[in-house]
PDB file of N, CA and C in Angstrom:
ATOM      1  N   UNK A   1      -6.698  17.570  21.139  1.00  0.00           N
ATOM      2  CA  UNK A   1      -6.601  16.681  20.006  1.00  0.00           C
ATOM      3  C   UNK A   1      -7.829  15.784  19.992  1.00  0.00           C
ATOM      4  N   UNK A   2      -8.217  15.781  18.727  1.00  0.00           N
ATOM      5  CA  UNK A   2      -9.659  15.072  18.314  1.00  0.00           C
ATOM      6  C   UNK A   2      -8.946  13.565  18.586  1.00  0.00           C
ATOM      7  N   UNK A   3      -9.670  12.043  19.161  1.00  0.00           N
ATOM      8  CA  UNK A   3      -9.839  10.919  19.230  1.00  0.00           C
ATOM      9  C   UNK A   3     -10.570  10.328  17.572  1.00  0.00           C
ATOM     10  N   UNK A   4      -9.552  10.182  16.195  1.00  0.00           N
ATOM     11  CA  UNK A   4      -9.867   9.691  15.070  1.00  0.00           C
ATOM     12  C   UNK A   4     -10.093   8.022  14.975  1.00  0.00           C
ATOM     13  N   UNK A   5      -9.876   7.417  16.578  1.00  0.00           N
ATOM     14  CA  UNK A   5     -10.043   5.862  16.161  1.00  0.00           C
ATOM     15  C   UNK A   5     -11.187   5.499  16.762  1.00  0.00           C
ATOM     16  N   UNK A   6     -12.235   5.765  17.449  1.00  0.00           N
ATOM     17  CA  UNK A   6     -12.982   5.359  18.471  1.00  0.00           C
ATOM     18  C   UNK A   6     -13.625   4.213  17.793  1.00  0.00           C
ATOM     19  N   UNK A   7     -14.236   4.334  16.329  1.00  0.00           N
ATOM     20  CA  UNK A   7     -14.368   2.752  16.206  1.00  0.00           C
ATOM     21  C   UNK A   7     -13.554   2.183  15.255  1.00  0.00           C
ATOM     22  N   UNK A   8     -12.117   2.409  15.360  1.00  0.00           N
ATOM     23  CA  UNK A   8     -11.243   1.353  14.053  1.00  0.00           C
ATOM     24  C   UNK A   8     -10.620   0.474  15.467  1.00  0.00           C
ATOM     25  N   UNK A   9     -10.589  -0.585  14.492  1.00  0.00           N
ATOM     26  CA  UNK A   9      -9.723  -1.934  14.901  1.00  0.00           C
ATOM     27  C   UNK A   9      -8.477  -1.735  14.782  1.00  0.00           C
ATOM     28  N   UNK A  10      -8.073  -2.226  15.879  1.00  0.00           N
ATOM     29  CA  UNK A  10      -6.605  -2.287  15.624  1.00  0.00           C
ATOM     30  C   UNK A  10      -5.889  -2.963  14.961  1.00  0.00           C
ATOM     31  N   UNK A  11      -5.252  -2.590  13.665  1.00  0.00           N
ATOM     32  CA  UNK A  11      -4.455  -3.432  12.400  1.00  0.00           C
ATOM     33  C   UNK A  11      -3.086  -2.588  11.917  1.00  0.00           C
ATOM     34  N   UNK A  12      -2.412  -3.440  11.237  1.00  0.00           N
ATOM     35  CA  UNK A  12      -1.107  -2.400  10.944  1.00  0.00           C
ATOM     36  C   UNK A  12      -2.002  -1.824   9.626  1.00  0.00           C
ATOM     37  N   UNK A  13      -0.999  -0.755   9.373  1.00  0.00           N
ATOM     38  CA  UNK A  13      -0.965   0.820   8.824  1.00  0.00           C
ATOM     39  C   UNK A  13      -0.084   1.852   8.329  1.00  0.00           C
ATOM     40  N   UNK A  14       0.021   1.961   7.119  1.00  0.00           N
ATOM     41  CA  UNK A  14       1.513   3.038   6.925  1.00  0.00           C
ATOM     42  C   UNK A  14       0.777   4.211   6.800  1.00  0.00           C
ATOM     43  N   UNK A  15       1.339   5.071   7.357  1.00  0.00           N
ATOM     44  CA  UNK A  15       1.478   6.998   7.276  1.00  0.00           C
ATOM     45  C   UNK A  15       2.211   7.130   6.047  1.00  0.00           C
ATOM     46  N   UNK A  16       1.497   7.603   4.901  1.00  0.00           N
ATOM     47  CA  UNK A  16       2.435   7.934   4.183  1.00  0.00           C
ATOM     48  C   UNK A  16       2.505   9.672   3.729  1.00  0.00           C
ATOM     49  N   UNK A  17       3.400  10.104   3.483  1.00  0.00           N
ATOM     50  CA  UNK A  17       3.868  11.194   3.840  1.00  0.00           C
ATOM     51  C   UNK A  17       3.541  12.360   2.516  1.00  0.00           C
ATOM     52  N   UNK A  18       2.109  12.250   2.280  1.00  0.00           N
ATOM     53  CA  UNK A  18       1.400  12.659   0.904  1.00  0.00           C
ATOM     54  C   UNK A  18       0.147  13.090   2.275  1.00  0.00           C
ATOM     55  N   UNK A  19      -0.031  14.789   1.815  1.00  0.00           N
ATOM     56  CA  UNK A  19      -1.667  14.805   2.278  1.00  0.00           C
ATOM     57  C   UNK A  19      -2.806  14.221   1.516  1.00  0.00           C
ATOM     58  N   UNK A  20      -4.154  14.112   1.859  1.00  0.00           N
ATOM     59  CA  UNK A  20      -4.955  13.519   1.050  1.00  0.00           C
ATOM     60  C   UNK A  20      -5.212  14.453  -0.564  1.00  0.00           C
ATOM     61  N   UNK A  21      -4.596  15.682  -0.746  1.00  0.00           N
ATOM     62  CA  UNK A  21      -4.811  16.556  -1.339  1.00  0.00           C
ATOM     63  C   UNK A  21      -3.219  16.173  -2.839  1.00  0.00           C
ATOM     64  N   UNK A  22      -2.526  15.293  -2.040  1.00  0.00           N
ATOM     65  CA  UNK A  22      -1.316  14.577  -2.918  1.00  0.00           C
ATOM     66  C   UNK A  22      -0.064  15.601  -2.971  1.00  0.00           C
ATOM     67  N   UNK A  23       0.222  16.622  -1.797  1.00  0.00           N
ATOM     68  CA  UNK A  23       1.183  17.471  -1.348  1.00  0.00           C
ATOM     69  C   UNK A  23       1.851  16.824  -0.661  1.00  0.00           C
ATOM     70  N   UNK A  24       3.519  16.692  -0.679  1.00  0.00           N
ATOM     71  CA  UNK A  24       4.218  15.981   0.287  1.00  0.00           C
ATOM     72  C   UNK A  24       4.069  16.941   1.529  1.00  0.00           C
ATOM     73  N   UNK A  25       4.445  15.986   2.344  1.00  0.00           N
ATOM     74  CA  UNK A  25       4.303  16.392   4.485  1.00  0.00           C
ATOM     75  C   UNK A  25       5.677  16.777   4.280  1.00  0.00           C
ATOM     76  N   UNK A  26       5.880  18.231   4.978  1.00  0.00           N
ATOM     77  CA  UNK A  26       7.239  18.490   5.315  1.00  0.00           C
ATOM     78  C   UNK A  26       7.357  18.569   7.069  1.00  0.00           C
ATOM     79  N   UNK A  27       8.299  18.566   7.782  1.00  0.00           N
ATOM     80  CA  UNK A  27       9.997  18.431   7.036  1.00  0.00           C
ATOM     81  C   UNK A  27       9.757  17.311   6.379  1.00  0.00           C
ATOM     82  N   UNK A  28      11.145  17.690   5.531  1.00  0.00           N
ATOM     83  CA  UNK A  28      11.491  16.118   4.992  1.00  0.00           C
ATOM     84  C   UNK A  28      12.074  14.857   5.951  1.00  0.00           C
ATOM     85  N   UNK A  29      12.469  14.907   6.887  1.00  0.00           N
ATOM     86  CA  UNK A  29      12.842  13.929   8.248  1.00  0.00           C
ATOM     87  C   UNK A  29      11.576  13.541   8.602  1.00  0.00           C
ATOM     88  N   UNK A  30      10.279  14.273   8.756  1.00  0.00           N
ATOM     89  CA  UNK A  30       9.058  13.878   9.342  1.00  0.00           C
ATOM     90  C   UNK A  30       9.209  12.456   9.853  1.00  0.00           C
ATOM     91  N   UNK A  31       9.648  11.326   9.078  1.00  0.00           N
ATOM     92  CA  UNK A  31       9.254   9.653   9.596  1.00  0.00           C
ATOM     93  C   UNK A  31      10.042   9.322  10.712  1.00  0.00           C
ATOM     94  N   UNK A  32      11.306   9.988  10.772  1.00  0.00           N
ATOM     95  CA  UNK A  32      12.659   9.565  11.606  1.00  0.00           C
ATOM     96  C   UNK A  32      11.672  10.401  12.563  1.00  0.00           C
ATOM     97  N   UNK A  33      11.455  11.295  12.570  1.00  0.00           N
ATOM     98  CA  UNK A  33      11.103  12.226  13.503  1.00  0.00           C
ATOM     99  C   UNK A  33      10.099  11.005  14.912  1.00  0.00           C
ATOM    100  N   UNK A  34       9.102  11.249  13.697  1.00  0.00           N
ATOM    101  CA  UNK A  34       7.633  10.395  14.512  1.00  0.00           C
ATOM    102  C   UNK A  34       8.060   9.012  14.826  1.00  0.00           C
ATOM    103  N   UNK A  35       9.015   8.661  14.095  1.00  0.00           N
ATOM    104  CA  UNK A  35       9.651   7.435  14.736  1.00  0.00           C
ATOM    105  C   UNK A  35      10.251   7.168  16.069  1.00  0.00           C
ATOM    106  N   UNK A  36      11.312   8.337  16.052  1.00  0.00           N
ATOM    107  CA  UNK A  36      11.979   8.825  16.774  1.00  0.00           C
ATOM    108  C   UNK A  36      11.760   9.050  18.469  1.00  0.00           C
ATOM    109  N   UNK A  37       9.927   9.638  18.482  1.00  0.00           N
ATOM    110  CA  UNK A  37       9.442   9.899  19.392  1.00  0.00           C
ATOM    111  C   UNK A  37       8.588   7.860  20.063  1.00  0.00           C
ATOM    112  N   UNK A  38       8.679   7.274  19.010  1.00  0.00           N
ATOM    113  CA  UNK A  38       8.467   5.972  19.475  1.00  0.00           C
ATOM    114  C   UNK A  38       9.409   4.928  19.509  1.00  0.00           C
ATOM    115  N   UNK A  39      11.252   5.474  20.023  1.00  0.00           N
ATOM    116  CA  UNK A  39      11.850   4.981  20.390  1.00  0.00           C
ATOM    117  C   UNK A  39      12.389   4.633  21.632  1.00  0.00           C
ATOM    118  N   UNK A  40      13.434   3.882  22.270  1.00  0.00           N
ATOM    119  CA  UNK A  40      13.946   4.102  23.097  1.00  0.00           C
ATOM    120  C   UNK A  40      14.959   3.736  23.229  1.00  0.00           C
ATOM    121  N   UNK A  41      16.119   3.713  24.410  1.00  0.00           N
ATOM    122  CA  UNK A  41      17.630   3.144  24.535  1.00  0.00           C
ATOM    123  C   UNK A  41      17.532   1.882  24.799  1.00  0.00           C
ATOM    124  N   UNK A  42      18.559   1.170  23.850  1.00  0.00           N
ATOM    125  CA  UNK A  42      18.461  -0.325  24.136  1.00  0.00           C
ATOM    126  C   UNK A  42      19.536  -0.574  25.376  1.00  0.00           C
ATOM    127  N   UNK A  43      19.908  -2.105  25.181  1.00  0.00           N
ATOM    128  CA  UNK A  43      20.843  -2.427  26.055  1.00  0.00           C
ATOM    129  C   UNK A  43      22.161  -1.937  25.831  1.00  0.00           C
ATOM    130  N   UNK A  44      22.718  -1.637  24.582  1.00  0.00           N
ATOM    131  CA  UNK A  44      23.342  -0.965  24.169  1.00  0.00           C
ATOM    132  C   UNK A  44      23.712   0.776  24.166  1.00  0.00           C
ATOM    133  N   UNK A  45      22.733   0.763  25.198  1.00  0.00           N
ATOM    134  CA  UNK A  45      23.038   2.455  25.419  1.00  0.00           C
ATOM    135  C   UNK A  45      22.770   2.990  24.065  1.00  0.00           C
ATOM    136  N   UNK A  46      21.968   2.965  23.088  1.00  0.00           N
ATOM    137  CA  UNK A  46      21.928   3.353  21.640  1.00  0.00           C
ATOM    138  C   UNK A  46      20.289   3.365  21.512  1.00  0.00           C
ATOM    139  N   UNK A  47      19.584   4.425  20.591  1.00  0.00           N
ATOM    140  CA  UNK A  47      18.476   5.059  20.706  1.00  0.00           C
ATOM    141  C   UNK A  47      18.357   3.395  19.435  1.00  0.00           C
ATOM    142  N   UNK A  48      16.818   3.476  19.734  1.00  0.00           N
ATOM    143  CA  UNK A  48      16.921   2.257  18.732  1.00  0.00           C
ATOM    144  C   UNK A  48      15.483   2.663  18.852  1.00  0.00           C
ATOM    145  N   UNK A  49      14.716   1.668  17.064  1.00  0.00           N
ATOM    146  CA  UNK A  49      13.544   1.887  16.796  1.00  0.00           C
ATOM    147  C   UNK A  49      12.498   0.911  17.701  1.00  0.00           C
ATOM    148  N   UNK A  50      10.851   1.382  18.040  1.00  0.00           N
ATOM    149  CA  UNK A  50      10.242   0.717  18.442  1.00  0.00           C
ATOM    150  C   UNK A  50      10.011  -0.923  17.692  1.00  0.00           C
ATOM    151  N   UNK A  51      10.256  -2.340  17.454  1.00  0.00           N
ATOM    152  CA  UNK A  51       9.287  -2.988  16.710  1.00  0.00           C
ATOM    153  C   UNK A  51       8.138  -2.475  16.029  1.00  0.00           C
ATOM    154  N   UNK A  52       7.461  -2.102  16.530  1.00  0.00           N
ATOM    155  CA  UNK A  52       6.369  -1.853  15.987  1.00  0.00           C
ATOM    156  C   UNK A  52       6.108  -0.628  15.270  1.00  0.00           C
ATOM    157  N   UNK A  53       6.735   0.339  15.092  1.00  0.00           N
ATOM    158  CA  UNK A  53       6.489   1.465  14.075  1.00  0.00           C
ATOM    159  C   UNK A  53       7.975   1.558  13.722  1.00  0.00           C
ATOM    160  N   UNK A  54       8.302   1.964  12.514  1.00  0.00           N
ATOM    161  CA  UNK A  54       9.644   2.139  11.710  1.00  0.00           C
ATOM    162  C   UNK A  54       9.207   3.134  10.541  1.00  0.00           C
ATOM    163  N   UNK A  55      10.225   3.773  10.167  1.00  0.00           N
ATOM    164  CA  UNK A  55      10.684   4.541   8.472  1.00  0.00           C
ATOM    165  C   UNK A  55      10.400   3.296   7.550  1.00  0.00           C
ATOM    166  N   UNK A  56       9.532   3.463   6.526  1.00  0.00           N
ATOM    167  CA  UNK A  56       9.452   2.892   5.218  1.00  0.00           C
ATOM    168  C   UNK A  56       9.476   4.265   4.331  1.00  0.00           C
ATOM    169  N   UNK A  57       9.559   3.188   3.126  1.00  0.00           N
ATOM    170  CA  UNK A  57       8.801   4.118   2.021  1.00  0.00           C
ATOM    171  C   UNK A  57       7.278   3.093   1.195  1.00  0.00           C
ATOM    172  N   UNK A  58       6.442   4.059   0.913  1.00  0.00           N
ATOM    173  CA  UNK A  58       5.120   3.930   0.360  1.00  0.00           C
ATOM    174  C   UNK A  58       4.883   4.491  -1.613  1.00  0.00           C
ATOM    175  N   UNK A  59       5.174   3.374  -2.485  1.00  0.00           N
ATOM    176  CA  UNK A  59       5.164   4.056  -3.605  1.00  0.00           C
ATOM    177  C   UNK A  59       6.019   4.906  -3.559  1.00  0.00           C
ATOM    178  N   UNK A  60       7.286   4.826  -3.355  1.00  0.00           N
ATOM    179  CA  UNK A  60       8.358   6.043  -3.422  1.00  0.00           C
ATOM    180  C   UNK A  60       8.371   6.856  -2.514  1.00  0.00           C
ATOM    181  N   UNK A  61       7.072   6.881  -1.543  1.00  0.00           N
ATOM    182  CA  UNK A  61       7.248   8.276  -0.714  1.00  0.00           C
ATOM    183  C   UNK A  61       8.021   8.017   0.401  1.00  0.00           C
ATOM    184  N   UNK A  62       8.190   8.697   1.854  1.00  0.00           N
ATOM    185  CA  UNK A  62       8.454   8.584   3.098  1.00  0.00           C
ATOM    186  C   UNK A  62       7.072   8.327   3.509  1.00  0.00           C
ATOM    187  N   UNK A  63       7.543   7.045   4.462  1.00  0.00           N
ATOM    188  CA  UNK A  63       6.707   6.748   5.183  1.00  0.00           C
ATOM    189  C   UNK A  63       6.741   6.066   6.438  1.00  0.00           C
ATOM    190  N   UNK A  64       5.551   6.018   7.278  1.00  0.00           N
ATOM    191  CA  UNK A  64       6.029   5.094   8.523  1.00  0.00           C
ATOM    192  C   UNK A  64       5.080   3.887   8.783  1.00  0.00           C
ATOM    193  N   UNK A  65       5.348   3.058   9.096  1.00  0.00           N
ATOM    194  CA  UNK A  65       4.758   1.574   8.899  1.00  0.00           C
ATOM    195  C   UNK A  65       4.514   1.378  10.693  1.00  0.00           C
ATOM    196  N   UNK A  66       3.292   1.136  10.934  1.00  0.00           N
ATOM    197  CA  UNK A  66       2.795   0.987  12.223  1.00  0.00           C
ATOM    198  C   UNK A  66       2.045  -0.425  12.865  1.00  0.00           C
ATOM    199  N   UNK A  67       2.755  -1.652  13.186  1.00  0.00           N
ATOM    200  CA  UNK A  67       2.214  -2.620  13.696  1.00  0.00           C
ATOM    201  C   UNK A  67       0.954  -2.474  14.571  1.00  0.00           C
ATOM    202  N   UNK A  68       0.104  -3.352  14.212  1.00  0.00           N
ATOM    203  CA  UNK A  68      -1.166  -3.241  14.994  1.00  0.00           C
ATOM    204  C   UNK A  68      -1.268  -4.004  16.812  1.00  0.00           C
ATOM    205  N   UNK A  69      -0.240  -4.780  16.687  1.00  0.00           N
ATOM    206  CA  UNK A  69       0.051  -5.185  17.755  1.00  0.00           C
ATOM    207  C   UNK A  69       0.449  -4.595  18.934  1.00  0.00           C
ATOM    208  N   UNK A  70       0.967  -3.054  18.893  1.00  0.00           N
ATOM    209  CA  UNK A  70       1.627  -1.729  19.272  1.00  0.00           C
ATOM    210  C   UNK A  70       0.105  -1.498  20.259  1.00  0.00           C
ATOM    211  N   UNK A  71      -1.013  -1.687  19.821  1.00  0.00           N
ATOM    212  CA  UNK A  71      -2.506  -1.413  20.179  1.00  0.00           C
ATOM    213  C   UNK A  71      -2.830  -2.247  21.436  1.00  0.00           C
ATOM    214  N   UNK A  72      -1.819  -3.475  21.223  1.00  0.00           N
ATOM    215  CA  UNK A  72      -2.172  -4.327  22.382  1.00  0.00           C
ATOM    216  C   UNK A  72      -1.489  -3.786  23.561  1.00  0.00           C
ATOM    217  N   UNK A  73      -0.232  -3.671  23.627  1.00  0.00           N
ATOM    218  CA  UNK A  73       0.833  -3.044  24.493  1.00  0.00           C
ATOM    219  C   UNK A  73       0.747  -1.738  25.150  1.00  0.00           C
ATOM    220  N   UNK A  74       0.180  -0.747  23.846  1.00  0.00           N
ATOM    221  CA  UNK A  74       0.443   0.507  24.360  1.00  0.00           C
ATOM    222  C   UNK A  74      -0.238   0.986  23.447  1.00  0.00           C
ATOM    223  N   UNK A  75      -1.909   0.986  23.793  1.00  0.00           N
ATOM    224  CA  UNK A  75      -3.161   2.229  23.015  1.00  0.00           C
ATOM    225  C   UNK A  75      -3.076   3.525  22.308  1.00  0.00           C
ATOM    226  N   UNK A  76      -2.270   3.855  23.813  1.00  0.00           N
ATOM    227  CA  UNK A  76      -2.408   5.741  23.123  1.00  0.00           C
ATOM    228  C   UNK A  76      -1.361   6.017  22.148  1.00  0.00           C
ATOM    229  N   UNK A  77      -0.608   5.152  22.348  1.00  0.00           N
ATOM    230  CA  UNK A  77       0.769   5.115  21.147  1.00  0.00           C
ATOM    231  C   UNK A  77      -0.015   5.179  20.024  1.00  0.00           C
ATOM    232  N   UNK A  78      -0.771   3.929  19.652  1.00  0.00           N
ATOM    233  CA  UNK A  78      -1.270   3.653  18.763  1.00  0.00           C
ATOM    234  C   UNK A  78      -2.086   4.685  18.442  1.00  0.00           C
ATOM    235  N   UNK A  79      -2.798   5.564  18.974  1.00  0.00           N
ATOM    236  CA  UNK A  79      -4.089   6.299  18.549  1.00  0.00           C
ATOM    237  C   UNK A  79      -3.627   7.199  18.628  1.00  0.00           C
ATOM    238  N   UNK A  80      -2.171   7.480  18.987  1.00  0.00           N
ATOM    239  CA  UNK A  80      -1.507   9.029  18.636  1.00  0.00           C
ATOM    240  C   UNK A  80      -0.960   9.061  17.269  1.00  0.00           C
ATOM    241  N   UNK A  81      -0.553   8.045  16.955  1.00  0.00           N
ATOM    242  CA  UNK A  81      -0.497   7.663  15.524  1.00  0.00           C
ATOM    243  C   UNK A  81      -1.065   8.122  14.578  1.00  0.00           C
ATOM    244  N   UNK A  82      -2.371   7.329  15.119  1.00  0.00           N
ATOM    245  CA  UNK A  82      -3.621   7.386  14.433  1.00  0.00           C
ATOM    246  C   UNK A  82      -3.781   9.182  13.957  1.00  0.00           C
ATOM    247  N   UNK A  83      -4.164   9.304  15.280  1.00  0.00           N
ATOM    248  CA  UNK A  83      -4.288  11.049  15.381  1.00  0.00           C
ATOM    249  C   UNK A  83      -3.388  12.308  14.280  1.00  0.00           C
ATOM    250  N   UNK A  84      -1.739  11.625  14.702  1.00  0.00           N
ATOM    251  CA  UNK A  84      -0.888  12.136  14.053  1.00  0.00           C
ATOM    252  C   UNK A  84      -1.453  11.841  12.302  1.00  0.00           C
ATOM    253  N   UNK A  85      -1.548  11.338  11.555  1.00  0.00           N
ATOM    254  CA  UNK A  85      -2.050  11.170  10.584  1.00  0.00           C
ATOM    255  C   UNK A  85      -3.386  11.599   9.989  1.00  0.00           C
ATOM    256  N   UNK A  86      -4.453  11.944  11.180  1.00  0.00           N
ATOM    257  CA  UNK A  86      -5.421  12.288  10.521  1.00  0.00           C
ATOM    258  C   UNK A  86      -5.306  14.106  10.711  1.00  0.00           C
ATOM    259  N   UNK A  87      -4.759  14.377  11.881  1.00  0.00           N
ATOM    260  CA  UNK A  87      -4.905  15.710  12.186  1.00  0.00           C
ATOM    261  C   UNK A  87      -4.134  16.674  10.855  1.00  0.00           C
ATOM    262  N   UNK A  88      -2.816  15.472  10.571  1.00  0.00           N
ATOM    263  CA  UNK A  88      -2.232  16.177   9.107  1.00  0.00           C
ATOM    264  C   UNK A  88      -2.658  16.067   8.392  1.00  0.00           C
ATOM    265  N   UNK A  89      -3.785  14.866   7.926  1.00  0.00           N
ATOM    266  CA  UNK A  89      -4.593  14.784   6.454  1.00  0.00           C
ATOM    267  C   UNK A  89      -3.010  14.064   5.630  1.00  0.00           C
ATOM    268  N   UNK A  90      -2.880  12.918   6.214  1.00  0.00           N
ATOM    269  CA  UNK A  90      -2.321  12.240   5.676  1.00  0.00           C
ATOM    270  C   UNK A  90      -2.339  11.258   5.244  1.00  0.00           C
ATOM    271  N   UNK A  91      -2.312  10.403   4.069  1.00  0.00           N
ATOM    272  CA  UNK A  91      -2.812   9.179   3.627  1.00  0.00           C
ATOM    273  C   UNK A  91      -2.698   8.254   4.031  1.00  0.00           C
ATOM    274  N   UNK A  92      -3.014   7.281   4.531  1.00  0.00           N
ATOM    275  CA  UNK A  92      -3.076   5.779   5.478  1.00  0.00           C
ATOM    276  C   UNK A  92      -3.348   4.425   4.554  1.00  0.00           C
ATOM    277  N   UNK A  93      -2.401   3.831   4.210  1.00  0.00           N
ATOM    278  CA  UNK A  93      -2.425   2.509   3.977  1.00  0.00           C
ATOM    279  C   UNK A  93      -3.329   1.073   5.121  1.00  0.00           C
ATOM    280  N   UNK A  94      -4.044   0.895   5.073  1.00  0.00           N
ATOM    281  CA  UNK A  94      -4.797   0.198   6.083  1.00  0.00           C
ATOM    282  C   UNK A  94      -4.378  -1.571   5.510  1.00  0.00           C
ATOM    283  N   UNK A  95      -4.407  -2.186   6.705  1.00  0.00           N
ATOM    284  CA  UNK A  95      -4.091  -3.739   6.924  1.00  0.00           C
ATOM    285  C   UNK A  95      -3.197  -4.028   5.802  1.00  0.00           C
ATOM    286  N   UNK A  96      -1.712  -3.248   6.014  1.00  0.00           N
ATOM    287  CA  UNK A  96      -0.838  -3.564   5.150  1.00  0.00           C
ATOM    288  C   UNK A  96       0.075  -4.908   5.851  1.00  0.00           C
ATOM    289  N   UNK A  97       0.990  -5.294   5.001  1.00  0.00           N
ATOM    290  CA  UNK A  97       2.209  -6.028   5.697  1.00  0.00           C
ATOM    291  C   UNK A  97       3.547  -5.126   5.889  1.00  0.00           C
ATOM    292  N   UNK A  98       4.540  -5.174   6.643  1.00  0.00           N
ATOM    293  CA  UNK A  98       5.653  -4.326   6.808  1.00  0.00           C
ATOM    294  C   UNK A  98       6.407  -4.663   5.621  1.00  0.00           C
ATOM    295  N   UNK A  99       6.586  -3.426   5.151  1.00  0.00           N
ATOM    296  CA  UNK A  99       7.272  -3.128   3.565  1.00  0.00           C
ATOM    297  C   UNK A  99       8.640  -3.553   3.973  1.00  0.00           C
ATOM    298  N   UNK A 100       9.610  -4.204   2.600  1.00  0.00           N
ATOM    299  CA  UNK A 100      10.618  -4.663   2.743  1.00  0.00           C
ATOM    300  C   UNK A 100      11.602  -3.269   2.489  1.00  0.00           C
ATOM    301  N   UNK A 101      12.184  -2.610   2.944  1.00  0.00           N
ATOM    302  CA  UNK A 101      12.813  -0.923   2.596  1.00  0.00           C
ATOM    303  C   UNK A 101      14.591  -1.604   1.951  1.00  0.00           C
TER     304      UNK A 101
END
């Protein structure tokens, strides 16, 4: 896997689920999915979302909303992200705020 951030700053960011070509990303779960993989079990014994990346939607689409702060904590998270989005040719909202869903 190609390294797509070597010089971006770390800022929040939505994946939205449109290639740059304006084809939706399938599956249709895709966000839960990639979410999914940046979860973990809370105290509650229950899979729960990271803070920092969640399911939105973007202009109607599916999407996933990625805190930039995630960069401070945990890099490769962040730049797998990153990665995940460019390797699909997927559209990126840059220095957004977390959408109200």
């Amino acid at each position: 896997m190609t390294d797509h951030t070597a010089d971006t700053t770390a800022r929040n960011f939505i994946i939205v689920g449109l290639t740059h070509e304006g084809r939706r990303f399938r599956p249709s779960d895709w966000a839960e999915r990639l979410c999914g993989v940046m979860s973990a079990f809370g105290a509650e014994k229950r899979m729960k979302y990271s803070p920092y990346v969640g399911p939105c939607s973007s202009s109607g689409e599916k999407a996933v909303f990625v805190d930039g702060r995630l960069y401070d904590i945990e890099p490769l998270a962040y730049r797998f992200l990153r990665n995940f989005a460019a390797d699909n040719e997927l559209q990126l909202v840059e220095g957004c705020c977390r959408p109200a869903n």
